[in-house]
PDB file of N, CA and C in Angstrom:
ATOM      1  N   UNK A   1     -13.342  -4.795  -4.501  1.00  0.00           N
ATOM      2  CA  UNK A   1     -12.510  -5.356  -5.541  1.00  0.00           C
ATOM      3  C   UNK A   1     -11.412  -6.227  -4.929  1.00  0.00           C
ATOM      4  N   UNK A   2     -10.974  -5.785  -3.721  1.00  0.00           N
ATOM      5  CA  UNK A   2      -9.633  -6.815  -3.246  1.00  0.00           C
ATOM      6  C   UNK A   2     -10.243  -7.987  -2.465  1.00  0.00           C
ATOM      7  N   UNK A   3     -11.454  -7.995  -2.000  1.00  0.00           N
ATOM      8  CA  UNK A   3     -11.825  -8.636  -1.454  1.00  0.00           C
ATOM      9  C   UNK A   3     -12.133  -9.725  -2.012  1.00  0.00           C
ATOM     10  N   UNK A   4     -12.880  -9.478  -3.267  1.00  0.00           N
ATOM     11  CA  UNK A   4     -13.002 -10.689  -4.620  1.00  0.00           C
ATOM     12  C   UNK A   4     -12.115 -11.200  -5.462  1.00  0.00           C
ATOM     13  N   UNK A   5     -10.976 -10.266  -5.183  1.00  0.00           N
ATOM     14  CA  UNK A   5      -9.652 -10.547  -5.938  1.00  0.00           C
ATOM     15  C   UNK A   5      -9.587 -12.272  -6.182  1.00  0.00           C
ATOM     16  N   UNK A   6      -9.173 -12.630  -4.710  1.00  0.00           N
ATOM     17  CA  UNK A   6      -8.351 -13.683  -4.600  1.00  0.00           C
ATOM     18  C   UNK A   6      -9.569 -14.953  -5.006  1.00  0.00           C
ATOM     19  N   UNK A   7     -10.663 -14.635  -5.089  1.00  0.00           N
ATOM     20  CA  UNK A   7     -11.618 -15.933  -5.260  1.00  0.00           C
ATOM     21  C   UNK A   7     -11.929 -16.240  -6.577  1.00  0.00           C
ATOM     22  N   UNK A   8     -12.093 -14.258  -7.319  1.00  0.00           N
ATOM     23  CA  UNK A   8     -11.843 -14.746  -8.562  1.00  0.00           C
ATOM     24  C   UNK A   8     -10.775 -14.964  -9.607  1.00  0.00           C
ATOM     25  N   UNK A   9     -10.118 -14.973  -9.074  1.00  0.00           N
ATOM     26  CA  UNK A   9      -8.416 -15.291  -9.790  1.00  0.00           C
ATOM     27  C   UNK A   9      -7.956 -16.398  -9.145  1.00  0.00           C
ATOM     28  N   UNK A  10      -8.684 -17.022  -8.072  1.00  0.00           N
ATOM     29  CA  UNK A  10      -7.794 -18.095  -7.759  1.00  0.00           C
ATOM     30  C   UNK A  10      -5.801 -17.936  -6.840  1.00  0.00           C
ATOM     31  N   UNK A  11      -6.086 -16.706  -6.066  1.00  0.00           N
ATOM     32  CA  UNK A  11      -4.680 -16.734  -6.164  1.00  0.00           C
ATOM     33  C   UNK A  11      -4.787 -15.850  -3.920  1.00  0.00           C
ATOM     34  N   UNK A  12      -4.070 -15.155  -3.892  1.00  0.00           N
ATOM     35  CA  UNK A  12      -3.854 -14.840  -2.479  1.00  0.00           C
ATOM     36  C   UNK A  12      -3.457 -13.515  -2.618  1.00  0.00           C
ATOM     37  N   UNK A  13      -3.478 -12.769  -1.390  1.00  0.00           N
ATOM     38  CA  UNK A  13      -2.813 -11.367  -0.910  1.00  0.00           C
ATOM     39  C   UNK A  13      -2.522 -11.500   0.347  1.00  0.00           C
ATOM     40  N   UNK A  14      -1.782 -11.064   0.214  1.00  0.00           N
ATOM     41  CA  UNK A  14      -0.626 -10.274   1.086  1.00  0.00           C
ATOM     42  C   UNK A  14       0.305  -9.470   1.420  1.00  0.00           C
ATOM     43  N   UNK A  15       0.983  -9.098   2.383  1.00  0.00           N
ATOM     44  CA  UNK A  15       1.946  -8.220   2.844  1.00  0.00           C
ATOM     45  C   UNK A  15       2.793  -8.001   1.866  1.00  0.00           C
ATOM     46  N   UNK A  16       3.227  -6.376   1.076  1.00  0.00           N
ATOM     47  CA  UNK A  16       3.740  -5.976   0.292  1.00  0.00           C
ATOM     48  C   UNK A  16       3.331  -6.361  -1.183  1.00  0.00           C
ATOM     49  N   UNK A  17       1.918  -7.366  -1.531  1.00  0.00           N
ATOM     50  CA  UNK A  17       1.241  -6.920  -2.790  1.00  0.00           C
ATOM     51  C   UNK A  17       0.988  -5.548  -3.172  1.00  0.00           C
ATOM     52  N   UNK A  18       0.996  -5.479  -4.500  1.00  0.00           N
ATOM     53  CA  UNK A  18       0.813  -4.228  -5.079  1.00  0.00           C
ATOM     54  C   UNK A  18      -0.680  -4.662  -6.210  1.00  0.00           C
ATOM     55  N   UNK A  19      -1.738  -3.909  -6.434  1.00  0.00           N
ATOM     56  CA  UNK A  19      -2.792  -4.443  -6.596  1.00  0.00           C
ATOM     57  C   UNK A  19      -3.171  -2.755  -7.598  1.00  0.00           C
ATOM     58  N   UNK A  20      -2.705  -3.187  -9.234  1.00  0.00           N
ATOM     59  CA  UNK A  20      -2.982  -1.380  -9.646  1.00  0.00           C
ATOM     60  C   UNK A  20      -4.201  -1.629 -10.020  1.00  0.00           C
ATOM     61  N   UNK A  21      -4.822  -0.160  -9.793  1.00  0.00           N
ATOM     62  CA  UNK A  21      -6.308   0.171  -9.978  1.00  0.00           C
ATOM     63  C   UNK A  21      -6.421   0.490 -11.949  1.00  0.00           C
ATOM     64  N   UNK A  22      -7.010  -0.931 -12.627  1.00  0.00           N
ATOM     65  CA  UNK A  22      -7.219  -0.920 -14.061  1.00  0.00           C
ATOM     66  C   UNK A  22      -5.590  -1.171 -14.735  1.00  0.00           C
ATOM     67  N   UNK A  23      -6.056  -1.659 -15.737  1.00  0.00           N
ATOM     68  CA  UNK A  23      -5.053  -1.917 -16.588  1.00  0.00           C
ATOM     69  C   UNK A  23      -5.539  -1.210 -18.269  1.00  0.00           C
ATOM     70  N   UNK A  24      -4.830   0.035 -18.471  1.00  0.00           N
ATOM     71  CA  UNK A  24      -4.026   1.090 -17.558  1.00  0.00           C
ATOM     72  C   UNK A  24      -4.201   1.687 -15.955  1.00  0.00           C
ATOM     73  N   UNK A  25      -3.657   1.600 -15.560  1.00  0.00           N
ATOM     74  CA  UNK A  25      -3.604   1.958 -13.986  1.00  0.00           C
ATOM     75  C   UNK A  25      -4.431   3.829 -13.992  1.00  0.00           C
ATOM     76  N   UNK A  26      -5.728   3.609 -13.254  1.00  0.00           N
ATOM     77  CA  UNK A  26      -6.069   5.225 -13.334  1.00  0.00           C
ATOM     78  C   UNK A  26      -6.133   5.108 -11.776  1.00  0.00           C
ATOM     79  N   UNK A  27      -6.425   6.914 -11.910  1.00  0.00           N
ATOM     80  CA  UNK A  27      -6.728   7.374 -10.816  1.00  0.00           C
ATOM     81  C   UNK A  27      -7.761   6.622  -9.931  1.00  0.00           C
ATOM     82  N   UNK A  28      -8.098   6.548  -8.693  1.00  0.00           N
ATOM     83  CA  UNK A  28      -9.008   6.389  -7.560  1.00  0.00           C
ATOM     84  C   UNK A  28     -10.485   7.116  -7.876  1.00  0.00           C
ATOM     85  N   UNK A  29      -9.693   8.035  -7.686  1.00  0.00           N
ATOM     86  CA  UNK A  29     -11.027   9.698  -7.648  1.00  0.00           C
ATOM     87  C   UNK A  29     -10.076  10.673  -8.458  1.00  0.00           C
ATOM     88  N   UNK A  30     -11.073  11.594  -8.286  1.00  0.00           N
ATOM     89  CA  UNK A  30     -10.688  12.610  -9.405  1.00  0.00           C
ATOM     90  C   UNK A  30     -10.079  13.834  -8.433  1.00  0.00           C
ATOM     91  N   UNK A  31     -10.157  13.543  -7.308  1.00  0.00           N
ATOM     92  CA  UNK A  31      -9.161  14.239  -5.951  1.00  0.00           C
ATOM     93  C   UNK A  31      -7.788  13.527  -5.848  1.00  0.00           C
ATOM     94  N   UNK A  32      -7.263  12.813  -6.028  1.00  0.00           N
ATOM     95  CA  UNK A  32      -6.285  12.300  -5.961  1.00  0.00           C
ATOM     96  C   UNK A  32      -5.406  11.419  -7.193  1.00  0.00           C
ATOM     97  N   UNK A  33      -4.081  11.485  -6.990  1.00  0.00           N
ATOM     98  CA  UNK A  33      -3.691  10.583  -8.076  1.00  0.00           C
ATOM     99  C   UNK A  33      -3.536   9.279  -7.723  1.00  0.00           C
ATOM    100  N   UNK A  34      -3.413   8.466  -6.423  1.00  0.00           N
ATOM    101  CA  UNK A  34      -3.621   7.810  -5.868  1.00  0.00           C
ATOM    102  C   UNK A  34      -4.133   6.109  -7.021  1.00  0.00           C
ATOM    103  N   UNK A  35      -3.375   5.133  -7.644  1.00  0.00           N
ATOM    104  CA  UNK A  35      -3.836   4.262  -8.718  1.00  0.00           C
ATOM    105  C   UNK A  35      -3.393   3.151  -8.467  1.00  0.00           C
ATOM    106  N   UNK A  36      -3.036   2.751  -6.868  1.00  0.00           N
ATOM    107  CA  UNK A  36      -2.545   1.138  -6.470  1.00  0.00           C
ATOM    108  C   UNK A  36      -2.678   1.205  -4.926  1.00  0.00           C
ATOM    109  N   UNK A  37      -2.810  -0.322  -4.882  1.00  0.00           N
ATOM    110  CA  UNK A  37      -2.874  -0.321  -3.601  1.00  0.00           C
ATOM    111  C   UNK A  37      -1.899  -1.520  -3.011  1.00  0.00           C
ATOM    112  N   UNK A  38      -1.335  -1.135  -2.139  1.00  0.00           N
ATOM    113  CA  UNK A  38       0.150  -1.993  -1.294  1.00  0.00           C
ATOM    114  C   UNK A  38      -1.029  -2.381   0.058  1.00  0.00           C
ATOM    115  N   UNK A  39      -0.913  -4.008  -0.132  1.00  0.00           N
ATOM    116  CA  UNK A  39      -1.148  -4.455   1.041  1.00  0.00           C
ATOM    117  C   UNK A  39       0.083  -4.314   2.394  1.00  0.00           C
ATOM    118  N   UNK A  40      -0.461  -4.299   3.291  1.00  0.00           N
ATOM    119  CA  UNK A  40       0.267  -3.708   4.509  1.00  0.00           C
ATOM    120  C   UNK A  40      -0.432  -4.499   6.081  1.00  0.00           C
ATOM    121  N   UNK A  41       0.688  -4.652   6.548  1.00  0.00           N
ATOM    122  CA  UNK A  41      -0.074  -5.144   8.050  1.00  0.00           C
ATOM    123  C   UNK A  41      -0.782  -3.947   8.851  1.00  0.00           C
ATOM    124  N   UNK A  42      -1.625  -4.153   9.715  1.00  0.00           N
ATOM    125  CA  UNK A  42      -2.324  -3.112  10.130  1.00  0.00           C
ATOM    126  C   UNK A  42      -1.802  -1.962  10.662  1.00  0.00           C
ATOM    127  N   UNK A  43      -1.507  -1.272  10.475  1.00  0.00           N
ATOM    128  CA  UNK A  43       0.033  -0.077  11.274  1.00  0.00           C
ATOM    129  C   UNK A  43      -0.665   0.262  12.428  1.00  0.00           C
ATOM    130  N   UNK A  44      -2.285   0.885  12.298  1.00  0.00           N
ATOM    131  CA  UNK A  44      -2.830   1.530  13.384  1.00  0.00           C
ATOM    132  C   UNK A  44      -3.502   0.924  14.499  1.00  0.00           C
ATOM    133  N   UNK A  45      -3.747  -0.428  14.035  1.00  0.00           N
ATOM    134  CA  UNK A  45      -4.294  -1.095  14.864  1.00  0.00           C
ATOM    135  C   UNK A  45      -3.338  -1.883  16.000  1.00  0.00           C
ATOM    136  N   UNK A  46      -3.948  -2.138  17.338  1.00  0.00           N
ATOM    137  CA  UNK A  46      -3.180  -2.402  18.839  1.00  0.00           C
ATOM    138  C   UNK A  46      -1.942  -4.083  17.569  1.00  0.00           C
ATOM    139  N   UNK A  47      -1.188  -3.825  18.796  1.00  0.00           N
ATOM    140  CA  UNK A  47      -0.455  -4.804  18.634  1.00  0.00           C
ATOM    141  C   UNK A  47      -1.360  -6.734  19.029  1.00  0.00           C
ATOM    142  N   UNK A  48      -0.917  -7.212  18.064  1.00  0.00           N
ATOM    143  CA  UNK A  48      -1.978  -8.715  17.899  1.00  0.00           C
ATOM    144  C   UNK A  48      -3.196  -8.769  17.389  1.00  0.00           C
ATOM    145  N   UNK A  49      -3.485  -7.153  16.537  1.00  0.00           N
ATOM    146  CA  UNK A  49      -4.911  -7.419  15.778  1.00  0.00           C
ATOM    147  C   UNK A  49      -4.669  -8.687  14.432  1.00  0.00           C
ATOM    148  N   UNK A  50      -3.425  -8.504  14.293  1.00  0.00           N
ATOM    149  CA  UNK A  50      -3.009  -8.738  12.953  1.00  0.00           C
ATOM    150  C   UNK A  50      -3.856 -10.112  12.341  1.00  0.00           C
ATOM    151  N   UNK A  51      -4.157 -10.934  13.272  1.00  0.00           N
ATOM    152  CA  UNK A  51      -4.104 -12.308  12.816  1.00  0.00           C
ATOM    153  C   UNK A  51      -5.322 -12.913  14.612  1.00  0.00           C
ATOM    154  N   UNK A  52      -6.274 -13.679  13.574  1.00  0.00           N
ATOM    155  CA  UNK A  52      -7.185 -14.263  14.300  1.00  0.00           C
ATOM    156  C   UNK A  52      -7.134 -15.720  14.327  1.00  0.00           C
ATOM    157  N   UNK A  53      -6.653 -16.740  15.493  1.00  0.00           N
ATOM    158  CA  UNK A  53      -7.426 -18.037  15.061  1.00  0.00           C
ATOM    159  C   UNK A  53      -8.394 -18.384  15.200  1.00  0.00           C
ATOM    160  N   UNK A  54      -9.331 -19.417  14.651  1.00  0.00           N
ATOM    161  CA  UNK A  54     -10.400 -19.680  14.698  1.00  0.00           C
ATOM    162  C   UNK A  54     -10.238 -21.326  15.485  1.00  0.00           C
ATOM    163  N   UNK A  55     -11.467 -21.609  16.414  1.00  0.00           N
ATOM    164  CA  UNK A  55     -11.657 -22.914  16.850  1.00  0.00           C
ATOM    165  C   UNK A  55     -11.322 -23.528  16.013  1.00  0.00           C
ATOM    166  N   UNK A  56     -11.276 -23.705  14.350  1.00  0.00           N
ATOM    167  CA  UNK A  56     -11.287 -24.736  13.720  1.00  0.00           C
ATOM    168  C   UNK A  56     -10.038 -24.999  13.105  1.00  0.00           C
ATOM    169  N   UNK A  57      -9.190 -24.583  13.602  1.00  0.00           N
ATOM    170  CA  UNK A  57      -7.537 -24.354  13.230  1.00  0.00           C
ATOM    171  C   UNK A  57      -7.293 -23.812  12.037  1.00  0.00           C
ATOM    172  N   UNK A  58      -8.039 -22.429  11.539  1.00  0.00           N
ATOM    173  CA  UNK A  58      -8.342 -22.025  10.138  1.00  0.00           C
ATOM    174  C   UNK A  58      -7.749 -20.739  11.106  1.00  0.00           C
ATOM    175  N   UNK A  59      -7.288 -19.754  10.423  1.00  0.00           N
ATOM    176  CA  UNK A  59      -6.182 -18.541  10.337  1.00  0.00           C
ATOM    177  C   UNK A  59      -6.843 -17.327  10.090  1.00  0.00           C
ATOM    178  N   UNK A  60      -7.206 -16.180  10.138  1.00  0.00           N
ATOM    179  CA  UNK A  60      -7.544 -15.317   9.596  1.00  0.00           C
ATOM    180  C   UNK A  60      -6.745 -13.453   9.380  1.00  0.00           C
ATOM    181  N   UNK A  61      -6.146 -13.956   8.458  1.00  0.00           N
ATOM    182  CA  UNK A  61      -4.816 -12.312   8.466  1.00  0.00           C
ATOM    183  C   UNK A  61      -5.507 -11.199   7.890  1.00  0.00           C
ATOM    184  N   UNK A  62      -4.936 -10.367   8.918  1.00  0.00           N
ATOM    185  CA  UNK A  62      -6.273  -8.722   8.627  1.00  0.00           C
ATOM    186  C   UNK A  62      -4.782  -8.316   8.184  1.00  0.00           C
ATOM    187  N   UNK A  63      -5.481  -7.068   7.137  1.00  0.00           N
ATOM    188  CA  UNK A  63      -4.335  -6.256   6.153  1.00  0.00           C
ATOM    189  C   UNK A  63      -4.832  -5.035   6.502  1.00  0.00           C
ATOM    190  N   UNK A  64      -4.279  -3.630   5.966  1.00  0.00           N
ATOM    191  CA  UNK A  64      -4.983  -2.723   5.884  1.00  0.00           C
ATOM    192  C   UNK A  64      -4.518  -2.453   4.312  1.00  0.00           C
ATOM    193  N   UNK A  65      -4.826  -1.354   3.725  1.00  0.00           N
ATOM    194  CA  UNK A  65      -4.673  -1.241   2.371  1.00  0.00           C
ATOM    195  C   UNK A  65      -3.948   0.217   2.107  1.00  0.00           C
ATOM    196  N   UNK A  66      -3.064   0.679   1.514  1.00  0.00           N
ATOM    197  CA  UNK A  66      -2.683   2.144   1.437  1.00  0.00           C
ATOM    198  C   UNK A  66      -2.383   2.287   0.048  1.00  0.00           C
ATOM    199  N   UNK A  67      -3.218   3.568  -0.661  1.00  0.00           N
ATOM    200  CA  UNK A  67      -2.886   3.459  -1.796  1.00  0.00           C
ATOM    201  C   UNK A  67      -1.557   4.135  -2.118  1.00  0.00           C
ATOM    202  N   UNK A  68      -0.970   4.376  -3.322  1.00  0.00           N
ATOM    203  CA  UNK A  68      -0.304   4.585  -3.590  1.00  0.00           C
ATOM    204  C   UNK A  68      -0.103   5.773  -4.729  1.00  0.00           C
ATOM    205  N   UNK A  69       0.700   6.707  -4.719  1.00  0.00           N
ATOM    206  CA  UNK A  69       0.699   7.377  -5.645  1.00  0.00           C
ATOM    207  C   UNK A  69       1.532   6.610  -7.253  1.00  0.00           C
ATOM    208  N   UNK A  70       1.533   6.806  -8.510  1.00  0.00           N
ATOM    209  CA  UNK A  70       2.229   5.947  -9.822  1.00  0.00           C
ATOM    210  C   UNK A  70       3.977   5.926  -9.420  1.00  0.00           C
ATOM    211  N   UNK A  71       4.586   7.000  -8.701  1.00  0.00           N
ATOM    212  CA  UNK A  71       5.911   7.306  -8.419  1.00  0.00           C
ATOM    213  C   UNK A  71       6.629   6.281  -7.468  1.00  0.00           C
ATOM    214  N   UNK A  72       5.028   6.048  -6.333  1.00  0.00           N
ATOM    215  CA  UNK A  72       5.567   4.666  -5.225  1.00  0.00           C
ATOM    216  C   UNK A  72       5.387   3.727  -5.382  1.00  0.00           C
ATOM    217  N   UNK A  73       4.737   3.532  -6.830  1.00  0.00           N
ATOM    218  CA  UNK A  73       4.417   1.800  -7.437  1.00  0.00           C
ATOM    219  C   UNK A  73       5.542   1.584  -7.833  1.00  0.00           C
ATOM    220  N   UNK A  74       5.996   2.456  -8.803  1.00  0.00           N
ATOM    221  CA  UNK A  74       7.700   1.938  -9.705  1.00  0.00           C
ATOM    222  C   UNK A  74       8.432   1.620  -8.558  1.00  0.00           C
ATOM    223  N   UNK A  75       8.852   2.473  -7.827  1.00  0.00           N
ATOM    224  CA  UNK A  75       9.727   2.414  -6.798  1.00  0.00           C
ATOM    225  C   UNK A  75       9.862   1.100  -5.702  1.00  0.00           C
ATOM    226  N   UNK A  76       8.598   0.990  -5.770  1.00  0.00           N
ATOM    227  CA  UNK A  76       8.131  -0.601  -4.970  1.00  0.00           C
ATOM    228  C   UNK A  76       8.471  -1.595  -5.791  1.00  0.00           C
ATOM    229  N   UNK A  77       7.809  -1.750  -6.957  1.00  0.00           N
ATOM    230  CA  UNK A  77       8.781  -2.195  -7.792  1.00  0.00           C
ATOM    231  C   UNK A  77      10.035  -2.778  -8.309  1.00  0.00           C
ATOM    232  N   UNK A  78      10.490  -1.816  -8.381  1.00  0.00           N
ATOM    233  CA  UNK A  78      12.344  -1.607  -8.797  1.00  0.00           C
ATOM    234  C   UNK A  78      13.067  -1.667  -7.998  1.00  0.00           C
ATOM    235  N   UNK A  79      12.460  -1.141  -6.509  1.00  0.00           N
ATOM    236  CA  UNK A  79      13.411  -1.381  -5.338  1.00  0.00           C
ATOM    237  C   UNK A  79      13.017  -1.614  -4.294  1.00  0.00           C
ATOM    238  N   UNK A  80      12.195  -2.444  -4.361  1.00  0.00           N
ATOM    239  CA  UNK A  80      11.244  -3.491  -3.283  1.00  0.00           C
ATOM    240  C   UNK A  80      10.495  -2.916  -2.034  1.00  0.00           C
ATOM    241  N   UNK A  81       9.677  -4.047  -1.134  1.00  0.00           N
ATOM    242  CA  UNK A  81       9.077  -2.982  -0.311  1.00  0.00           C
ATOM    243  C   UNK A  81       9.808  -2.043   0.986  1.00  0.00           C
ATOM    244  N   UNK A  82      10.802  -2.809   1.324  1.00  0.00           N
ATOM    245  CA  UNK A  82      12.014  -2.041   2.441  1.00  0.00           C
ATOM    246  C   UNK A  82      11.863  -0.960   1.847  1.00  0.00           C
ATOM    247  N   UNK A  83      12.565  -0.683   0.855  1.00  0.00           N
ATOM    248  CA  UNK A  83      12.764   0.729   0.598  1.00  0.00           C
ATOM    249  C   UNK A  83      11.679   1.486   0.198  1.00  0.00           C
ATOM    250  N   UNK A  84      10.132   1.395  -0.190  1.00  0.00           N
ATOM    251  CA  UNK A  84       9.517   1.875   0.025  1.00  0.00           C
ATOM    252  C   UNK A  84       8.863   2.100   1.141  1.00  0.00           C
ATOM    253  N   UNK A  85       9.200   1.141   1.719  1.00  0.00           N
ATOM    254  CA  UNK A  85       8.370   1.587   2.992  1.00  0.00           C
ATOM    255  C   UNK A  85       9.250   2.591   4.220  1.00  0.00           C
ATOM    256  N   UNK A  86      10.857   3.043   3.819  1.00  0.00           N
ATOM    257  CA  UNK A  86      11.528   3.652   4.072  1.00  0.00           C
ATOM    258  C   UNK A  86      10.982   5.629   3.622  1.00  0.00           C
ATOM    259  N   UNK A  87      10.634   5.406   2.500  1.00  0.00           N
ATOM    260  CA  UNK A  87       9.826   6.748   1.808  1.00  0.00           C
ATOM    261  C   UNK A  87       9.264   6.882   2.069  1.00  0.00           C
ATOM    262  N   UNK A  88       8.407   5.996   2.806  1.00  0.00           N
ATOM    263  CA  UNK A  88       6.988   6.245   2.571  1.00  0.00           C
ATOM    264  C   UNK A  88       6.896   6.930   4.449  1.00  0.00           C
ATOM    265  N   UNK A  89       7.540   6.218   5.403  1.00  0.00           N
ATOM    266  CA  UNK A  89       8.204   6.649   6.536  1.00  0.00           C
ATOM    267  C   UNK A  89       8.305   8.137   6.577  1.00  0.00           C
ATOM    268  N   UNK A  90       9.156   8.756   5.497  1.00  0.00           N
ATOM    269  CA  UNK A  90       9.576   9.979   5.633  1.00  0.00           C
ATOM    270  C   UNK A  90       8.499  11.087   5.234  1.00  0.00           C
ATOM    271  N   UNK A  91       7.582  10.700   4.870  1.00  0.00           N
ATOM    272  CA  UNK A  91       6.362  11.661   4.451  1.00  0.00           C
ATOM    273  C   UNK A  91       5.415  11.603   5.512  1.00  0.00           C
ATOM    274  N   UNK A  92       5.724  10.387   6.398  1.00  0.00           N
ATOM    275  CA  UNK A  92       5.190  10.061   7.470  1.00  0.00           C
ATOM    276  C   UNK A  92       3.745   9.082   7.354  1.00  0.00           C
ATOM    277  N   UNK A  93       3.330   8.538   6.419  1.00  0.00           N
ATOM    278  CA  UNK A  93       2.465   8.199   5.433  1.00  0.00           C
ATOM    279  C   UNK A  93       2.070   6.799   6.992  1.00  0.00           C
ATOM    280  N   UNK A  94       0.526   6.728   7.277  1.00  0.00           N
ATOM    281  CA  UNK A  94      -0.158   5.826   7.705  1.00  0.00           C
ATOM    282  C   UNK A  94      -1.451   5.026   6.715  1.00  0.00           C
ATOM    283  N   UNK A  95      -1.821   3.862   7.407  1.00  0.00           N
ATOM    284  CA  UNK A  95      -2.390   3.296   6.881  1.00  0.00           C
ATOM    285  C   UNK A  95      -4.108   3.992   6.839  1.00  0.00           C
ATOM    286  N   UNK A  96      -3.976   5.019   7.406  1.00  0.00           N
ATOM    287  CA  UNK A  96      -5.786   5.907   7.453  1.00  0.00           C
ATOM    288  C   UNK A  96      -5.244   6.731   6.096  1.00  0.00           C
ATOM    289  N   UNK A  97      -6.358   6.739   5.245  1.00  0.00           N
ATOM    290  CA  UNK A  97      -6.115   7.186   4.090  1.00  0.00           C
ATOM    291  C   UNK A  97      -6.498   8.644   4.291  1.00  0.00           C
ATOM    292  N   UNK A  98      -5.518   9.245   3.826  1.00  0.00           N
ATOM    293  CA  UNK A  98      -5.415  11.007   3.277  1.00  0.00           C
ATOM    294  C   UNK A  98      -4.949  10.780   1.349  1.00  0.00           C
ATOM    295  N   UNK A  99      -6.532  11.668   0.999  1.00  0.00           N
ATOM    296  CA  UNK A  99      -5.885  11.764  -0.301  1.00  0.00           C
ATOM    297  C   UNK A  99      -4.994  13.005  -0.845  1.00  0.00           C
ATOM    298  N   UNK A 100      -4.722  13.646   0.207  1.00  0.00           N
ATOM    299  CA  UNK A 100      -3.978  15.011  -0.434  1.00  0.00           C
ATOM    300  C   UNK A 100      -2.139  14.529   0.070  1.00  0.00           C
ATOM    301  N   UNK A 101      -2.586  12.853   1.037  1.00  0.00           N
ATOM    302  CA  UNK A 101      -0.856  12.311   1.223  1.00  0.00           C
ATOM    303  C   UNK A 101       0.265  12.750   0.355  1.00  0.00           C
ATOM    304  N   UNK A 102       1.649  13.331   0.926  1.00  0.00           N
ATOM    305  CA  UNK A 102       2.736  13.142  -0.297  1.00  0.00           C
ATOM    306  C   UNK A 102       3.056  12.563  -0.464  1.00  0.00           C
ATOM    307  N   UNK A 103       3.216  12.101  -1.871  1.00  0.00           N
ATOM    308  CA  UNK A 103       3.967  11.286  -2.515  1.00  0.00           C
ATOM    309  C   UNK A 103       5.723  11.320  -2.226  1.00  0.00           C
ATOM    310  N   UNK A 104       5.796  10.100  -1.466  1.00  0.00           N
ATOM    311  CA  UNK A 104       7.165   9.830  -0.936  1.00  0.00           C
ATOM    312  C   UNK A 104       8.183   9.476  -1.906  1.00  0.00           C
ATOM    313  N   UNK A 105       7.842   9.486  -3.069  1.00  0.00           N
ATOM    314  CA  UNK A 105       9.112   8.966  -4.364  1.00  0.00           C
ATOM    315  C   UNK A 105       8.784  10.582  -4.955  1.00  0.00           C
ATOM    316  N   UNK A 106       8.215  11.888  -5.185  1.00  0.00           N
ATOM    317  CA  UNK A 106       8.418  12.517  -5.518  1.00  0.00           C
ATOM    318  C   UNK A 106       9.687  13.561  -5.847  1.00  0.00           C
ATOM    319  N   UNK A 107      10.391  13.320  -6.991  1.00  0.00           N
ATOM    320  CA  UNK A 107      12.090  13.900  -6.856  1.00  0.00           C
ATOM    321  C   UNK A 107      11.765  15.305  -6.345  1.00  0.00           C
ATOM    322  N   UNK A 108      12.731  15.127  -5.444  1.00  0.00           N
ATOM    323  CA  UNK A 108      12.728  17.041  -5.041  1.00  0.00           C
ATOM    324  C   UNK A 108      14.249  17.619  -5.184  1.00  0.00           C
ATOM    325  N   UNK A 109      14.355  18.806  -5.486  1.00  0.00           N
ATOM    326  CA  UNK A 109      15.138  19.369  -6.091  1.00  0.00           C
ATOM    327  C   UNK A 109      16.492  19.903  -4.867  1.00  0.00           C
ATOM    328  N   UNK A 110      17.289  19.861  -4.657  1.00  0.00           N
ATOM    329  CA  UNK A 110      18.100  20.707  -3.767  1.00  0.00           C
ATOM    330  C   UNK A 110      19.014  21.766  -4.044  1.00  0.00           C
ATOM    331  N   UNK A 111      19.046  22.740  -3.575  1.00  0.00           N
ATOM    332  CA  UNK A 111      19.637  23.844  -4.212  1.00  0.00           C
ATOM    333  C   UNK A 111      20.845  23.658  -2.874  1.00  0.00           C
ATOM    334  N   UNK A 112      21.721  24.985  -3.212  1.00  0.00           N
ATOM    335  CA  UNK A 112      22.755  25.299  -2.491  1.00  0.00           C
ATOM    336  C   UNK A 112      24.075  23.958  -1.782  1.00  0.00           C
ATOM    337  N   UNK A 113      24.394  23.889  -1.184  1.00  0.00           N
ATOM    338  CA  UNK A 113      25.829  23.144  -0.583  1.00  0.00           C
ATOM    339  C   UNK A 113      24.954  21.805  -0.693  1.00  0.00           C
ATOM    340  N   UNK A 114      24.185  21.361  -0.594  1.00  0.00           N
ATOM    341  CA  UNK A 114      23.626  19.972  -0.274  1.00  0.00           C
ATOM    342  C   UNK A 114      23.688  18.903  -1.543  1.00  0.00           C
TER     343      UNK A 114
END
């Protein structure tokens, strides 16, 4: 689907697109809530995979794709990709997909002095 995106819409992707799965946005699988996907530069791959030239002075930018739980779409959203990608940091979240990942915008509760 992302791959055909841009040819049949006429348009591009890239770094920090958000790309929701259906309009209404559903689930992936029925294992996960997982319903967008944030383009991303390759996190896991060596440093300089990112980008290929070709003999013919034509460009080629590799992405990887990470979906997203509905909590880190708004948030991406409303308060752009820095700060999601700050959350998303703290859950420790890579670009190899785990669908049982936490959701890094999930409010959590704090009890006592904090």
């Amino acid at each position: 689907m992302l791959a055909r995106l841009p040819h049949e819409y006429e348009t591009w992707l890239g770094i920090g697109h958000t790309i929701p799965n259906g309009d209404p946005t559903e689930p992936y699988a029925a294992n996960t809530q997982f319903s967008c996907a944030l383009i991303m530069p390759p996190l896991s791959a060596p440093d300089g995979f990112s980008r290929l030239d070709l003999s013919d002075s034509r460009m080629v930018n590799f992405y990887s794709v990470m979906p997203l739980h509905p909590k880190e779409t708004e948030y991406k959203l409303s308060r752009g990709l820095e700060g999601l990608t700050n959350k998303l940091d703290s859950v420790r979240a890579t670009d190899l997909i785990d669908v049982a990942r936490a959701n890094a915008c999930k409010h959590r509760k704090w009890f006592g002095l904090f």
